[in-house]
C-alpha atoms as a PDB file:
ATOM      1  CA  UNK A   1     -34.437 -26.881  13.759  1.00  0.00           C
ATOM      2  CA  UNK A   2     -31.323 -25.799  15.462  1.00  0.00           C
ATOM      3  CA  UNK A   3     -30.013 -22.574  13.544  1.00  0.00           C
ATOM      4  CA  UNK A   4     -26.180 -21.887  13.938  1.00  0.00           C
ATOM      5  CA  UNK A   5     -24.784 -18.372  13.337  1.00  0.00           C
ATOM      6  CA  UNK A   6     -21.299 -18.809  12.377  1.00  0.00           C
ATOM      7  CA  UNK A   7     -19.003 -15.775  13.559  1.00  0.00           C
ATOM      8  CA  UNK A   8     -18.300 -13.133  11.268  1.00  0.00           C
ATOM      9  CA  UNK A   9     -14.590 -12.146  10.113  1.00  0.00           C
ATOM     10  CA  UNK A  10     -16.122  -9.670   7.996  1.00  0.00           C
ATOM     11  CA  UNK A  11     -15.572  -5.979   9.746  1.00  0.00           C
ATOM     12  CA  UNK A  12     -16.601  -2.790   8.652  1.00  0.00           C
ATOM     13  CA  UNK A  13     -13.279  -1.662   6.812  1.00  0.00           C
ATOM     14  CA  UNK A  14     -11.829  -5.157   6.179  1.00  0.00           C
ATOM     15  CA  UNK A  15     -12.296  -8.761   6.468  1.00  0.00           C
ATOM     16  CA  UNK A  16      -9.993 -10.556   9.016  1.00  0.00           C
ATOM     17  CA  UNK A  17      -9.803 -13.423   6.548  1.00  0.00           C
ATOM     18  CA  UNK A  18      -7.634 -11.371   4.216  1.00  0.00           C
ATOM     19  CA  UNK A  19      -5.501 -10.227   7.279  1.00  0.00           C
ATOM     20  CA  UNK A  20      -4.925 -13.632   8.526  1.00  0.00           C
ATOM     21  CA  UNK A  21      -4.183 -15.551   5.420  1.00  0.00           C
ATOM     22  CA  UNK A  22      -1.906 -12.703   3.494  1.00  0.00           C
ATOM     23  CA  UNK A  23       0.369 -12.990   6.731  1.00  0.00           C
ATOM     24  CA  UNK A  24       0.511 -16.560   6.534  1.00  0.00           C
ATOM     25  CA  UNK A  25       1.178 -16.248   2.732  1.00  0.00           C
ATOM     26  CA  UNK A  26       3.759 -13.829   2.621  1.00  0.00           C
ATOM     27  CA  UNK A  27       6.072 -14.451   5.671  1.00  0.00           C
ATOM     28  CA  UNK A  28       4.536 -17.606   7.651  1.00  0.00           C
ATOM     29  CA  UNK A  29       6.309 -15.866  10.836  1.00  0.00           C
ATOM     30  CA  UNK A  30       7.345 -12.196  11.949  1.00  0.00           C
ATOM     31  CA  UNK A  31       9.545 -10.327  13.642  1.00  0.00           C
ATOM     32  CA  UNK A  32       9.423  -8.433  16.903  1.00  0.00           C
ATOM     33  CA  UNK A  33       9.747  -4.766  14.719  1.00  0.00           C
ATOM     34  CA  UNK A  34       6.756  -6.162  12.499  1.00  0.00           C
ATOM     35  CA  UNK A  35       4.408  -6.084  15.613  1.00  0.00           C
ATOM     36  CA  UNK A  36       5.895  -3.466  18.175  1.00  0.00           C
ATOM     37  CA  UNK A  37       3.828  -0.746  19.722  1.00  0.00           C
ATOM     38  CA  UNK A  38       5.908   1.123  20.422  1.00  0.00           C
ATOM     39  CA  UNK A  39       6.610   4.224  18.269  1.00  0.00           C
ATOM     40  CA  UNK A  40       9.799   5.291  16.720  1.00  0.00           C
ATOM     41  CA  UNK A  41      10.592   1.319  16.578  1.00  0.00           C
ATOM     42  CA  UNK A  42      10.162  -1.827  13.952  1.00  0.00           C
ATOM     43  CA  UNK A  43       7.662  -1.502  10.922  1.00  0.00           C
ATOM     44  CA  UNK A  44       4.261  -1.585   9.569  1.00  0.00           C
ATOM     45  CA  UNK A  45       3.402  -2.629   6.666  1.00  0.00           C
ATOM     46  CA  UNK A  46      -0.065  -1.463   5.110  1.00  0.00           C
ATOM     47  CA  UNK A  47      -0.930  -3.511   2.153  1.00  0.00           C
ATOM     48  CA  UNK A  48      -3.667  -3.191  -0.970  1.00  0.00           C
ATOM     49  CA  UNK A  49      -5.196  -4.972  -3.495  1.00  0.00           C
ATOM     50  CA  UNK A  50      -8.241  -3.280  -4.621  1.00  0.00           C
ATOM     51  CA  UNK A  51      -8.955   0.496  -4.773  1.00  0.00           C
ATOM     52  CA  UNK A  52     -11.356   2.957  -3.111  1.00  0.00           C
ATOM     53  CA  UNK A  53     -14.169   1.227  -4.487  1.00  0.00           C
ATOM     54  CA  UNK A  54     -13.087  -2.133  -3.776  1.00  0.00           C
ATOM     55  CA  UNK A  55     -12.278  -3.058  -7.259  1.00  0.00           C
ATOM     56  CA  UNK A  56      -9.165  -5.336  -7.925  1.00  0.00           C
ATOM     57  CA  UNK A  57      -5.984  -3.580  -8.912  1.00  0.00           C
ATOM     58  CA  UNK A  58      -5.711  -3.873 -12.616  1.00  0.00           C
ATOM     59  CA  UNK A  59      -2.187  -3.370 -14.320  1.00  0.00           C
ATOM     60  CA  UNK A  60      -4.434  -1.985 -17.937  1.00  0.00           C
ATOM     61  CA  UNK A  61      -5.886   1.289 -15.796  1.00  0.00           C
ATOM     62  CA  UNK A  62      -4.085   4.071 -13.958  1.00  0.00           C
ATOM     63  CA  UNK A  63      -4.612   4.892 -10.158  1.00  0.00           C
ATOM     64  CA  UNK A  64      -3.079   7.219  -7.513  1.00  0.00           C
ATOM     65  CA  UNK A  65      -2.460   7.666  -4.172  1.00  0.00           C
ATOM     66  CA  UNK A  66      -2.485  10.708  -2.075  1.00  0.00           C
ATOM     67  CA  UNK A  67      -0.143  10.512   0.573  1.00  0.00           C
ATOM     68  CA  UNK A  68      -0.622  13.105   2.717  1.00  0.00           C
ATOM     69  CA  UNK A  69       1.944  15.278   4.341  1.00  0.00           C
ATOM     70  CA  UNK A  70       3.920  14.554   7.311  1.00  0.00           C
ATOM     71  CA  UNK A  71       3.843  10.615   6.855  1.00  0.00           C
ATOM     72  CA  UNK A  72       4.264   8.719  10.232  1.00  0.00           C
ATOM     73  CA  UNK A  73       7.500   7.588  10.398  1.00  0.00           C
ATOM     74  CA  UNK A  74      10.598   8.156  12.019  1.00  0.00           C
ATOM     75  CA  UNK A  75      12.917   6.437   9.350  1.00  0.00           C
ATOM     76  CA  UNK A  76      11.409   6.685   6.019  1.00  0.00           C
ATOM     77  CA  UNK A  77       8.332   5.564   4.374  1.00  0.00           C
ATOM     78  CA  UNK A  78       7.854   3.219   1.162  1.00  0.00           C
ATOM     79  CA  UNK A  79       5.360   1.674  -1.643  1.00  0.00           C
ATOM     80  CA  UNK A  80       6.063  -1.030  -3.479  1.00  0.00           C
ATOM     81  CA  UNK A  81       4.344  -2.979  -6.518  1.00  0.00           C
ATOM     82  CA  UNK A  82       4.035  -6.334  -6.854  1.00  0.00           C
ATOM     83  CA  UNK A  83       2.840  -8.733  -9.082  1.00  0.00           C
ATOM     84  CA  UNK A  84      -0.003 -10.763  -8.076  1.00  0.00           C
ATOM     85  CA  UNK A  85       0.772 -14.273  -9.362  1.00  0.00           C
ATOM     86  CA  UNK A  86       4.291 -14.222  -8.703  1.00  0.00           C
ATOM     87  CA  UNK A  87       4.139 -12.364  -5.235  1.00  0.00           C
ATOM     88  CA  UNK A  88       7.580 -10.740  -6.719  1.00  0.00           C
ATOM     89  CA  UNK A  89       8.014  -7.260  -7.409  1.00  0.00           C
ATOM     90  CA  UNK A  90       6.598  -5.928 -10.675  1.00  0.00           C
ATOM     91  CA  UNK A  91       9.004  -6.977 -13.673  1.00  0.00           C
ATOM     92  CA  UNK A  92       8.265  -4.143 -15.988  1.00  0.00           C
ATOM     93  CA  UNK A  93       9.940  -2.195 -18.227  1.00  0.00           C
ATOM     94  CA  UNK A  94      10.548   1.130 -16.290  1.00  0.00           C
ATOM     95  CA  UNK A  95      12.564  -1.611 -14.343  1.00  0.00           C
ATOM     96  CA  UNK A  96      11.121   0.197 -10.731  1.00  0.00           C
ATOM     97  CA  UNK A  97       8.784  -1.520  -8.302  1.00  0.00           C
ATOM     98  CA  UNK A  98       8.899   1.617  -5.497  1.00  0.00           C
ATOM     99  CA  UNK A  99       8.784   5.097  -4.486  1.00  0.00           C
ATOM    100  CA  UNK A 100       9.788   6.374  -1.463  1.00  0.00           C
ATOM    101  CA  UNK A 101      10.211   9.476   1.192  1.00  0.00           C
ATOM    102  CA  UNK A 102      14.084   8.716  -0.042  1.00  0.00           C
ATOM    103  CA  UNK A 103      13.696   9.680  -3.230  1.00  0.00           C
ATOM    104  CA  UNK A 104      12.882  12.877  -5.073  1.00  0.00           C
ATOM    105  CA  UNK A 105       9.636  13.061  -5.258  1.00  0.00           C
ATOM    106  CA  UNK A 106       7.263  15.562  -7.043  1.00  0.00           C
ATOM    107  CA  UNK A 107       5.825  16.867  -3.701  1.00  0.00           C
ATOM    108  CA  UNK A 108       2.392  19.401  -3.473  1.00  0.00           C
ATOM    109  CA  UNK A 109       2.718  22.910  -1.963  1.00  0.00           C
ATOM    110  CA  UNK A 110       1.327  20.909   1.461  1.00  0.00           C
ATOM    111  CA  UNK A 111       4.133  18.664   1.701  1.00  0.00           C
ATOM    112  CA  UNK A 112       1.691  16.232   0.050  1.00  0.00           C
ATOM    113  CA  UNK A 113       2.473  13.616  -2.185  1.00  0.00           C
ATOM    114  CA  UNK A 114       0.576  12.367  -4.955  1.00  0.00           C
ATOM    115  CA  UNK A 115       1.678   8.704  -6.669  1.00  0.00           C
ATOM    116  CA  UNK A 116       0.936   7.015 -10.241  1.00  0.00           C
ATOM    117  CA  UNK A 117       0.196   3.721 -10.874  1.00  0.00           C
ATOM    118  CA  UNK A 118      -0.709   2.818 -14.522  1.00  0.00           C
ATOM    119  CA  UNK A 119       1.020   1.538 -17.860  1.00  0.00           C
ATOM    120  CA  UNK A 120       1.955   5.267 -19.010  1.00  0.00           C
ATOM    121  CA  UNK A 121       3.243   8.188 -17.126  1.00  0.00           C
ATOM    122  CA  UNK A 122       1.640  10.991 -16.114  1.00  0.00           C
ATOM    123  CA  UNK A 123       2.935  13.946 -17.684  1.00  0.00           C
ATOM    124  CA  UNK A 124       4.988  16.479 -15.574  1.00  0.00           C
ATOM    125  CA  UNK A 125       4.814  13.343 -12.394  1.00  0.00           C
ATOM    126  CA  UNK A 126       6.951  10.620 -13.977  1.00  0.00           C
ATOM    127  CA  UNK A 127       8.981  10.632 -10.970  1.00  0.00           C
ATOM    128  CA  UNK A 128       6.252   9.974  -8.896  1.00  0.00           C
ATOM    129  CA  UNK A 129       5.302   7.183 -11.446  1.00  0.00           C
ATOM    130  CA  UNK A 130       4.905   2.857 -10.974  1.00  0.00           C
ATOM    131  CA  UNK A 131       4.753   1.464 -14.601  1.00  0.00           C
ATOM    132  CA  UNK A 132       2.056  -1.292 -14.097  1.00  0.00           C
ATOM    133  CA  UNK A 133       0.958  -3.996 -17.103  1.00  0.00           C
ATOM    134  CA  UNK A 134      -2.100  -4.711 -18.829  1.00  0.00           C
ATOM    135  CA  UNK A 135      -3.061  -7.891 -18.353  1.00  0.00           C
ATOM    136  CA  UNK A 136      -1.572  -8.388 -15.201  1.00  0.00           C
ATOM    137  CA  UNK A 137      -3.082  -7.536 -11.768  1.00  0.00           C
ATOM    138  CA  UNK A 138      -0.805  -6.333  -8.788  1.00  0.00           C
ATOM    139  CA  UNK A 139      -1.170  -5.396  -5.294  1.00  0.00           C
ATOM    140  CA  UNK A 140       0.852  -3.174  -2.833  1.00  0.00           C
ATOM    141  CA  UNK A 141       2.708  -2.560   0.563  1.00  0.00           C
ATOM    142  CA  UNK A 142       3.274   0.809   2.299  1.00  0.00           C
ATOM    143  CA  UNK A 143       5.772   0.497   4.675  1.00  0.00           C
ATOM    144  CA  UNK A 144       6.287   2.500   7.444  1.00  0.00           C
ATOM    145  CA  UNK A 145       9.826   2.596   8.901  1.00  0.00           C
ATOM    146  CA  UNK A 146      10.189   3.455  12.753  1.00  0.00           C
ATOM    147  CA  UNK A 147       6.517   4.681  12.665  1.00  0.00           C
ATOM    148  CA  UNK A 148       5.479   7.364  14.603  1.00  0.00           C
ATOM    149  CA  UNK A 149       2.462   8.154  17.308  1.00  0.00           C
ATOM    150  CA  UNK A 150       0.172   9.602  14.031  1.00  0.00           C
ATOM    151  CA  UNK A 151       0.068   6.106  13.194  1.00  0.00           C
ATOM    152  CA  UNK A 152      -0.657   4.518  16.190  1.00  0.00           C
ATOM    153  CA  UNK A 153      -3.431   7.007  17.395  1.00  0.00           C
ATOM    154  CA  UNK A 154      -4.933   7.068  14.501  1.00  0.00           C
ATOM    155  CA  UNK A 155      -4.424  10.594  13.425  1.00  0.00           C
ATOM    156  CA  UNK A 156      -2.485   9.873  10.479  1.00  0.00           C
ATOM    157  CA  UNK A 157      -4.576   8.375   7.603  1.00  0.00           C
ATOM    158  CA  UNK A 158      -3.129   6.715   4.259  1.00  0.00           C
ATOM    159  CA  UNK A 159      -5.597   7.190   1.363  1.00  0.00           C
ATOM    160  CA  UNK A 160      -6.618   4.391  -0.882  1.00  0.00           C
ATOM    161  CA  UNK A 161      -5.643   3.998  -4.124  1.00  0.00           C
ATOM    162  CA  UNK A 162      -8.186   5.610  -6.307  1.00  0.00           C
ATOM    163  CA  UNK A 163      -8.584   5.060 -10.022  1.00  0.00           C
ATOM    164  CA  UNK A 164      -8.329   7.661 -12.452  1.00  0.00           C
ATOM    165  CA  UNK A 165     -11.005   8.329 -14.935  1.00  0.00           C
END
């Protein structure tokens, strides 16, 4: 009996699969900027849909994100919400998909940043705050505008979304 290993797409931190078929899904093509290597120049995008524990991102709990200080990019950096079904940004009633470096944000004494994701505000961080819906699940993109060598190297690491108990 002739046994055939099929190659895996499965890698430690991600599955290619995902990779591959979210590009195809969301923009079909790109851009020069979407795949440069060269710092200071185009855009990444890094995108979500479960949290730290690999859990789909549910609009009914609350999460954050710690985005540590000094993010990687030369422009500005951003996170937006969307809904999962619609692949549109998050139609709820705060009436705000994003937060971004461009914004006043609620920042720690490191320069740190901590986000909110959840159907009520945390008190004291609503500016840091995504109103997400129960019911609904959503996923995310953290953009990185003109980014930098930290993210290219390596040395720069984004969280992941971690639920709140």
């Amino acid at each position: 009996m002739l046994n055939i290993v099929e190659p895996s797409q499965h890698l430690g931190y991600y599955d290619q699969r995902w990779e591959r078929s979210a590009w195809f899904y969301e923009a079909v093509t790109n851009t020069k900027g979407m795949v440069s290597k060269t710092p200071g120049l185009g855009q990444t995008y890094l995108g979500a849909d479960t949290d730290k524990d690999g859990q789909w991102l549910d609009g009914g709990k609350h999460y954050t994100l710690h985005v540590g200080a000094n993010p990687p990019a030369r422009q500005f950096w951003s996170l937006t919400v969307y809904d999962i079904d619609s692949r549109c940004l998050i139609d709820n009633p705060q009436r705000k998909a994003d937060l971004s470096s461009r914004q006043d944000l609620k920042k720690n004494p490191d320069g740190s940043i901590d986000l909110y994701f959840g159907p009520h505000a945390p008190k004291d961080f609503e500016s840091n705050w995504v109103q997400t819906l129960p019911g609904k699940h959503w996923f995310s993109y953290f953009r990185l505008y003109a980014p930098t060598e930290a993210y290219f190297d390596k040395s720069w690491k984004l969280d992941d979304i971690t639920p709140v108990p």
